[in-house]
C-alpha atoms as a PDB file:
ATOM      1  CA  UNK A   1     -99.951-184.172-137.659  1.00  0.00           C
ATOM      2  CA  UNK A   2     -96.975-183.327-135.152  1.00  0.00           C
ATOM      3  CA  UNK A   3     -94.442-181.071-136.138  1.00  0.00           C
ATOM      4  CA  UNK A   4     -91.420-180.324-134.786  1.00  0.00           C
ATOM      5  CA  UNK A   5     -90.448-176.628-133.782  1.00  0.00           C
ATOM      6  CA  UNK A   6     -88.315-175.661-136.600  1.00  0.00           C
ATOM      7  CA  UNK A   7     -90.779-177.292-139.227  1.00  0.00           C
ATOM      8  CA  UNK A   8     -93.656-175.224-137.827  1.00  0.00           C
ATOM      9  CA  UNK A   9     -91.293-172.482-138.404  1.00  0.00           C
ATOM     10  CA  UNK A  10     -89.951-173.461-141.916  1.00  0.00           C
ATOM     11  CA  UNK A  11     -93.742-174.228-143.099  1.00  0.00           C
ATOM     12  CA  UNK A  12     -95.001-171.151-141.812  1.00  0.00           C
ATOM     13  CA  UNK A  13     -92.385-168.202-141.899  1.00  0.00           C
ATOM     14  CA  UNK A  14     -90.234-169.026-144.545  1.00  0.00           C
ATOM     15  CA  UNK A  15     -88.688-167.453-146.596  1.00  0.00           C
ATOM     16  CA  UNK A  16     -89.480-164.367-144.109  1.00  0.00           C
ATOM     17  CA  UNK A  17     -88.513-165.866-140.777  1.00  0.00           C
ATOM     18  CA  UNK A  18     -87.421-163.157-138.414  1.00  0.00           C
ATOM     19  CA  UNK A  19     -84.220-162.811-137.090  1.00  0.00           C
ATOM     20  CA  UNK A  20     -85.046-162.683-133.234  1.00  0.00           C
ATOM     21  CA  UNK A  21     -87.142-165.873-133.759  1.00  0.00           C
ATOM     22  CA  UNK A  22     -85.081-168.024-135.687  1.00  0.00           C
ATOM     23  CA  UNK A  23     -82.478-166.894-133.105  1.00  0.00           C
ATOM     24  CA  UNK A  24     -84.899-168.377-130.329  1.00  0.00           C
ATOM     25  CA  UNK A  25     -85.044-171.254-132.670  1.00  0.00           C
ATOM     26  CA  UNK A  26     -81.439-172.402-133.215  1.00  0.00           C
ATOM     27  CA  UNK A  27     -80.858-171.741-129.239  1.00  0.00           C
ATOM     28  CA  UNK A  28     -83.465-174.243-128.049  1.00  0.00           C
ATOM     29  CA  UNK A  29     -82.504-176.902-130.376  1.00  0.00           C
ATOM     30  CA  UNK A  30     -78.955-176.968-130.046  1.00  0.00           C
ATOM     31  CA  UNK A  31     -79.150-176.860-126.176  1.00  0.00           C
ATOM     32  CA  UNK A  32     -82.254-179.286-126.463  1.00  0.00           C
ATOM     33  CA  UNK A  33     -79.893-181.935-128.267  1.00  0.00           C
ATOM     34  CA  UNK A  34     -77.030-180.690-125.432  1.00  0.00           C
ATOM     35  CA  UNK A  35     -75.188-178.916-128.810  1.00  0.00           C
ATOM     36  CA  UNK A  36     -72.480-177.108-127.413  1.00  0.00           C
ATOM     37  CA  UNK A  37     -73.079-174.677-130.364  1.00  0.00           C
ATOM     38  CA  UNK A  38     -75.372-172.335-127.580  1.00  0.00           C
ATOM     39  CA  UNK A  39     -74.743-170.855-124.447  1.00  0.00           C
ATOM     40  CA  UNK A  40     -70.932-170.390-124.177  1.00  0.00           C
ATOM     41  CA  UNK A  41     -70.300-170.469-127.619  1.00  0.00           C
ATOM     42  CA  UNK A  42     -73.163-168.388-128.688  1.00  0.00           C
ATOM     43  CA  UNK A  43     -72.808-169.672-132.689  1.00  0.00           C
ATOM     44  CA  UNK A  44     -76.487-170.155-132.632  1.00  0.00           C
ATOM     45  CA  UNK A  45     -76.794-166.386-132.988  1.00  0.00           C
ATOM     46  CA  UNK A  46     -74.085-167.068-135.790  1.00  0.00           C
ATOM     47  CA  UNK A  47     -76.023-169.713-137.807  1.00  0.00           C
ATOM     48  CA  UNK A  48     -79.785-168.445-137.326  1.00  0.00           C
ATOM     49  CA  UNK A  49     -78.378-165.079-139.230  1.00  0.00           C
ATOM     50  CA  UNK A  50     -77.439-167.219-142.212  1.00  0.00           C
ATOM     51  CA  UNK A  51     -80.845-168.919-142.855  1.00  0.00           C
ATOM     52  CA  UNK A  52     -84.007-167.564-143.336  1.00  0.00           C
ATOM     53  CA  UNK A  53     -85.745-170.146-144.798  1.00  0.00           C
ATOM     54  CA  UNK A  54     -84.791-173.688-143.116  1.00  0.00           C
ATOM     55  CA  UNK A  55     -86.853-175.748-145.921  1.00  0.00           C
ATOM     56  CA  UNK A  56     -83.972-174.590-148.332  1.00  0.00           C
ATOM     57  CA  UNK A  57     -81.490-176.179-147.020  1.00  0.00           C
ATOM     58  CA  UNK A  58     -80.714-179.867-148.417  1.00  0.00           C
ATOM     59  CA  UNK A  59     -77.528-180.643-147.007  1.00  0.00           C
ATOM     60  CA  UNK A  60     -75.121-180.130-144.187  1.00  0.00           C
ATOM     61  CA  UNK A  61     -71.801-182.051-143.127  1.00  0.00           C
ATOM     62  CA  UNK A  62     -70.037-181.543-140.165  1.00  0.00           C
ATOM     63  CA  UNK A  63     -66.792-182.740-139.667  1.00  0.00           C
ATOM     64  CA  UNK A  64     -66.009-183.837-135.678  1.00  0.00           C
ATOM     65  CA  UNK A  65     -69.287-185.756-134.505  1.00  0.00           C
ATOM     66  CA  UNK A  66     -68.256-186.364-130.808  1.00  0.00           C
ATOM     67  CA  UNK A  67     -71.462-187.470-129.512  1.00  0.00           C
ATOM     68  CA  UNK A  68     -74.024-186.631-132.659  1.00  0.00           C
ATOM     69  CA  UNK A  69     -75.734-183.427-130.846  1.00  0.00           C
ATOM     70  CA  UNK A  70     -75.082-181.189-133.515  1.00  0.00           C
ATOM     71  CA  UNK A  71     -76.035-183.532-136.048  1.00  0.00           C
ATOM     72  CA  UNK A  72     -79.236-184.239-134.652  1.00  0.00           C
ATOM     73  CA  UNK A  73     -79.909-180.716-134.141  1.00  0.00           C
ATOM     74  CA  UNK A  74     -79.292-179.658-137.762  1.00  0.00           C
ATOM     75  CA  UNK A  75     -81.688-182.696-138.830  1.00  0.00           C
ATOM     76  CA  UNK A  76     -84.302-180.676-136.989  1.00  0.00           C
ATOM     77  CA  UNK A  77     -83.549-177.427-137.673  1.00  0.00           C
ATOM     78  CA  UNK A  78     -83.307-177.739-141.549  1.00  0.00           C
ATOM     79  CA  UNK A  79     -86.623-180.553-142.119  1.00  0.00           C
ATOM     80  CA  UNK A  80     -85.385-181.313-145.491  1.00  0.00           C
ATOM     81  CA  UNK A  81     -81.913-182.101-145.420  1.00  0.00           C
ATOM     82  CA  UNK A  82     -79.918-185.441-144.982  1.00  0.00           C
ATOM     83  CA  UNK A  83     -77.135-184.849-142.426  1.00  0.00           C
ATOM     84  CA  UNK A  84     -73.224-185.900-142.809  1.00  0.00           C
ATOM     85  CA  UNK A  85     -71.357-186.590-140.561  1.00  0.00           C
ATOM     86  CA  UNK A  86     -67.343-186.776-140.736  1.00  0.00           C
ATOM     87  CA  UNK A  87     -65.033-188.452-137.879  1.00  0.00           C
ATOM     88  CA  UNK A  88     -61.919-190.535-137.630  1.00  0.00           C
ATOM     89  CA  UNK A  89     -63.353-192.213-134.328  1.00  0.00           C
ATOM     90  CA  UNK A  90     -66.350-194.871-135.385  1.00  0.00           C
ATOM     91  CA  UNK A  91     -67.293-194.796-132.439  1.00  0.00           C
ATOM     92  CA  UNK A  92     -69.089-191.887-133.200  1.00  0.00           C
ATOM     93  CA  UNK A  93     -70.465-192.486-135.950  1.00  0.00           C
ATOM     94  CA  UNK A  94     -74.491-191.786-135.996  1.00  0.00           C
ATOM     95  CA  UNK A  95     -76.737-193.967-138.558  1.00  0.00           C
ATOM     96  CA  UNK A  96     -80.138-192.064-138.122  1.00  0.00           C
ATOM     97  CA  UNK A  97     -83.204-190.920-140.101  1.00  0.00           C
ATOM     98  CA  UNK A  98     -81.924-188.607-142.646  1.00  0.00           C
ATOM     99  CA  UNK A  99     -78.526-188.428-140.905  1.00  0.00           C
ATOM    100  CA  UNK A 100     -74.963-190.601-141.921  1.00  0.00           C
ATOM    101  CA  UNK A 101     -71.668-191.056-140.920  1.00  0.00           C
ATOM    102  CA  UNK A 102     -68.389-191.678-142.713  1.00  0.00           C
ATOM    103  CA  UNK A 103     -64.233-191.774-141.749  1.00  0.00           C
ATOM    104  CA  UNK A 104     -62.300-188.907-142.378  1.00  0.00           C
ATOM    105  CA  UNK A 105     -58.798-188.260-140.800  1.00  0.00           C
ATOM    106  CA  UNK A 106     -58.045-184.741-140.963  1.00  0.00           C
ATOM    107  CA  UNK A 107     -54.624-185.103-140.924  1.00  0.00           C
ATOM    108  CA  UNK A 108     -54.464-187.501-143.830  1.00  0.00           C
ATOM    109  CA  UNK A 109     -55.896-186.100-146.967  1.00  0.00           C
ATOM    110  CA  UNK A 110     -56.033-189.345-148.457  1.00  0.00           C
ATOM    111  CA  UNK A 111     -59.220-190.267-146.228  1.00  0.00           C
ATOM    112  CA  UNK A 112     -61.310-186.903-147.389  1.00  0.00           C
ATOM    113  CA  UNK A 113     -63.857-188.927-149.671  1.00  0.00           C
ATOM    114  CA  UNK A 114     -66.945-186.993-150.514  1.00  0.00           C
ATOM    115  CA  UNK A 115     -69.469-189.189-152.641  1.00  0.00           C
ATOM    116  CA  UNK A 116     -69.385-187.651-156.117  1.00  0.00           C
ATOM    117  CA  UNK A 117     -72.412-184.835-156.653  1.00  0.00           C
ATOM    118  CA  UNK A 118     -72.762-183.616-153.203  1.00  0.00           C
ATOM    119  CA  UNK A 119     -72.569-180.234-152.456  1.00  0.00           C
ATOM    120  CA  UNK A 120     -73.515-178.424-148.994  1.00  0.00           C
ATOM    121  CA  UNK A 121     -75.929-175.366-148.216  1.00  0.00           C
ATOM    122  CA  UNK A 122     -73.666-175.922-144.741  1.00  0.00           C
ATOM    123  CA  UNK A 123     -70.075-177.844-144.309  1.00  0.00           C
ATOM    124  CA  UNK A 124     -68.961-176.921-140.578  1.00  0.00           C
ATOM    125  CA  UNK A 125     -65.286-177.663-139.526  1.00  0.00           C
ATOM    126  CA  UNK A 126     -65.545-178.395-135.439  1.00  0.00           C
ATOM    127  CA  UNK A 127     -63.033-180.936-135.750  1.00  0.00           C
ATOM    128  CA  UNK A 128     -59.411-180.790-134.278  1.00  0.00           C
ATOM    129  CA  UNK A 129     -59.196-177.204-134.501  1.00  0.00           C
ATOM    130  CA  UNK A 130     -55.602-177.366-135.704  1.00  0.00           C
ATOM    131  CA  UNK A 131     -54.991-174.614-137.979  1.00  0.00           C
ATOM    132  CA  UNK A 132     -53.166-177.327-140.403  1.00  0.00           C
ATOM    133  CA  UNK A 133     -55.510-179.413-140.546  1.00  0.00           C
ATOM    134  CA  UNK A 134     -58.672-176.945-141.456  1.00  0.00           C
ATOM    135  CA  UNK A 135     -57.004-175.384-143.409  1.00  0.00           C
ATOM    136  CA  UNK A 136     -56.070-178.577-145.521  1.00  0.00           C
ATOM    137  CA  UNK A 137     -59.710-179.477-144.800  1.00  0.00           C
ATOM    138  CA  UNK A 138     -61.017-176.414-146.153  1.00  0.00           C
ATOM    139  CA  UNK A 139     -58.950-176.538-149.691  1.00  0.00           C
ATOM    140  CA  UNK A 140     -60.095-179.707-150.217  1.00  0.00           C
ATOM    141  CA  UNK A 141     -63.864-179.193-149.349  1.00  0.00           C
ATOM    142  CA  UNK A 142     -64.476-175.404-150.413  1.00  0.00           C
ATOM    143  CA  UNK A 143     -65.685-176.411-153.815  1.00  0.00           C
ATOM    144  CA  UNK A 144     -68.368-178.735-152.530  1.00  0.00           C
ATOM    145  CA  UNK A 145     -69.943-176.364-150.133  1.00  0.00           C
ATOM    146  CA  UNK A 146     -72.540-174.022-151.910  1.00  0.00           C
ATOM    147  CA  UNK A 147     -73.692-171.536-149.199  1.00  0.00           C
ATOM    148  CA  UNK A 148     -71.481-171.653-145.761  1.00  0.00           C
ATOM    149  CA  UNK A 149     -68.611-172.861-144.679  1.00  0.00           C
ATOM    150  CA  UNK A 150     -68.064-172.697-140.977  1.00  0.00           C
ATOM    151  CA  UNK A 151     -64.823-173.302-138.908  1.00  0.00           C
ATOM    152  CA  UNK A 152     -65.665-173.419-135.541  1.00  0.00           C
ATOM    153  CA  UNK A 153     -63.267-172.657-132.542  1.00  0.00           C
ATOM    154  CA  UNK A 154     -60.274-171.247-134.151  1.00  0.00           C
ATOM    155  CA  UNK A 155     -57.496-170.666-131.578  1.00  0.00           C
ATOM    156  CA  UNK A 156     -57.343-166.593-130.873  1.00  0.00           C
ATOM    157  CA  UNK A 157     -53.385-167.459-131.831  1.00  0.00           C
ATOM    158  CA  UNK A 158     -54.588-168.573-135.495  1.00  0.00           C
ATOM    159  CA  UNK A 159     -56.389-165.435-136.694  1.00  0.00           C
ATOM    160  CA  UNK A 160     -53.757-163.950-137.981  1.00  0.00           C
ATOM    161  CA  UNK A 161     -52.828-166.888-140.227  1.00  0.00           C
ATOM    162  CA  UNK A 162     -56.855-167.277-141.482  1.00  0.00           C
ATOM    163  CA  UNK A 163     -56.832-163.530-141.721  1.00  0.00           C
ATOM    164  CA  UNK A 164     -54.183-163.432-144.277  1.00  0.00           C
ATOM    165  CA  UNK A 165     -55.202-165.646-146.584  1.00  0.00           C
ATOM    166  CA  UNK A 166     -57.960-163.472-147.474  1.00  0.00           C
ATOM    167  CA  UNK A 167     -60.785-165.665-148.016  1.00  0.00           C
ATOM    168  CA  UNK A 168     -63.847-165.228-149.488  1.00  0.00           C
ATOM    169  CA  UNK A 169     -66.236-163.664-146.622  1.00  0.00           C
ATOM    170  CA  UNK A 170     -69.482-164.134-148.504  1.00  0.00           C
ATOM    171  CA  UNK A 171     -69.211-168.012-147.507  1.00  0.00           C
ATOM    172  CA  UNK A 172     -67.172-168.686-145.004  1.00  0.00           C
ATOM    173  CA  UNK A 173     -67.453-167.573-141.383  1.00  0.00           C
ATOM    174  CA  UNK A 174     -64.724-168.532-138.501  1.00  0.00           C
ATOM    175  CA  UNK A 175     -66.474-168.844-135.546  1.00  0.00           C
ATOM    176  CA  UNK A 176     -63.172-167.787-133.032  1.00  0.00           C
ATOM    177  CA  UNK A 177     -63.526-164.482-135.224  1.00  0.00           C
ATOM    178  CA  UNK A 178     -66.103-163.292-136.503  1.00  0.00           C
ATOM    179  CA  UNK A 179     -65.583-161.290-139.451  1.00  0.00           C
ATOM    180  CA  UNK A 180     -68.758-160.194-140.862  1.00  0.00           C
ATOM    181  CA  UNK A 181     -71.483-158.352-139.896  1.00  0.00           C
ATOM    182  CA  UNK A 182     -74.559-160.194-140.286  1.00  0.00           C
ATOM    183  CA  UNK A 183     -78.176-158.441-140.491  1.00  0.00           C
ATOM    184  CA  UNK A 184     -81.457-160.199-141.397  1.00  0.00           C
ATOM    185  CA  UNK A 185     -81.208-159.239-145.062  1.00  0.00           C
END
């Protein structure tokens, strides 16, 4: 039987995956499905610090799909959970083994429908990266997102804003600042 990378990984080292190797990980997937999560952005370091075991993870929504890289990626980076996807363009919307798409306008709050039950192990925000907007996002969401919950590109301008509304570090991490240290514990 074929397996992929990250289930060879989840199967075998979990729960003790090493850091430097899940890092290796989460950097060839992400740039493997052209993810712009590596490289400039380096979040792959980010996000292979917050899970050591990938078979624990059941599900993960991202909100701004663009082209479906990072939703493919997560699908094989975490072997046992479904993917959701969140976009106000259809057009982007990706209907795939264990991964689906709905509408969500992040400047209407009206269109934030979550199907009743869900929660995530991993919500990430890399949507408009208006400050508004996430943040609106985030009050809505927050309770449905168990373990992490990511916003992605905030604008260096913006920290000061996120900063003072003192949330909760243990769960949320903004990738424009960084605010915790993160070790392989």
């Amino acid at each position: 039987m074929k397996h992929t990378l990250a289930e060879f990984y989840a199967d075998n080292c979990a729960p003790n995956f090493p850091l430097e190797q899940r890092i290796q990980l989460f950097n060839n997937i992400l740039r493997k499905n052209c993810a712009d999560k590596a490289g400039g952005h380096s979040y792959d370091l980010v996000y292979a610090a917050l899970f050591n075991n990938l078979n624990a993870v059941q599900h993960v929504g991202e909100l701004g799909i663009y082209h479906g890289a990072s939703l493919r990626a997560w699908r094989e980076l975490f072997p046992n959970a479904g993917i959701v996807g969140f976009d106000r363009d259809p057009n982007y919307f990706v209907f795939e083994e264990r991964i689906r798409s709905f509408y969500i306008d992040q400047a209407s709050l009206p269109s934030l429908m979550i199907e009743p039950g869900v929660t995530f192990d991993l919500f990430v925000d890399d949507a408009s990266h208006i400050f508004e907007y996430s943040l609106s996002c985030y009050e809505r969401l927050k309770r449905l997102v168990r373990c992490f919950y990511v916003i992605e590109d905030i604008q260096q301008a913006d920290v000061p804003r996120w900063n003072a509304l003192n949330i909760d570090n243990s769960w949320m991490i903004e990738m424009g600042h960084l605010r915790p240290t993160l070790t392989d514990n």
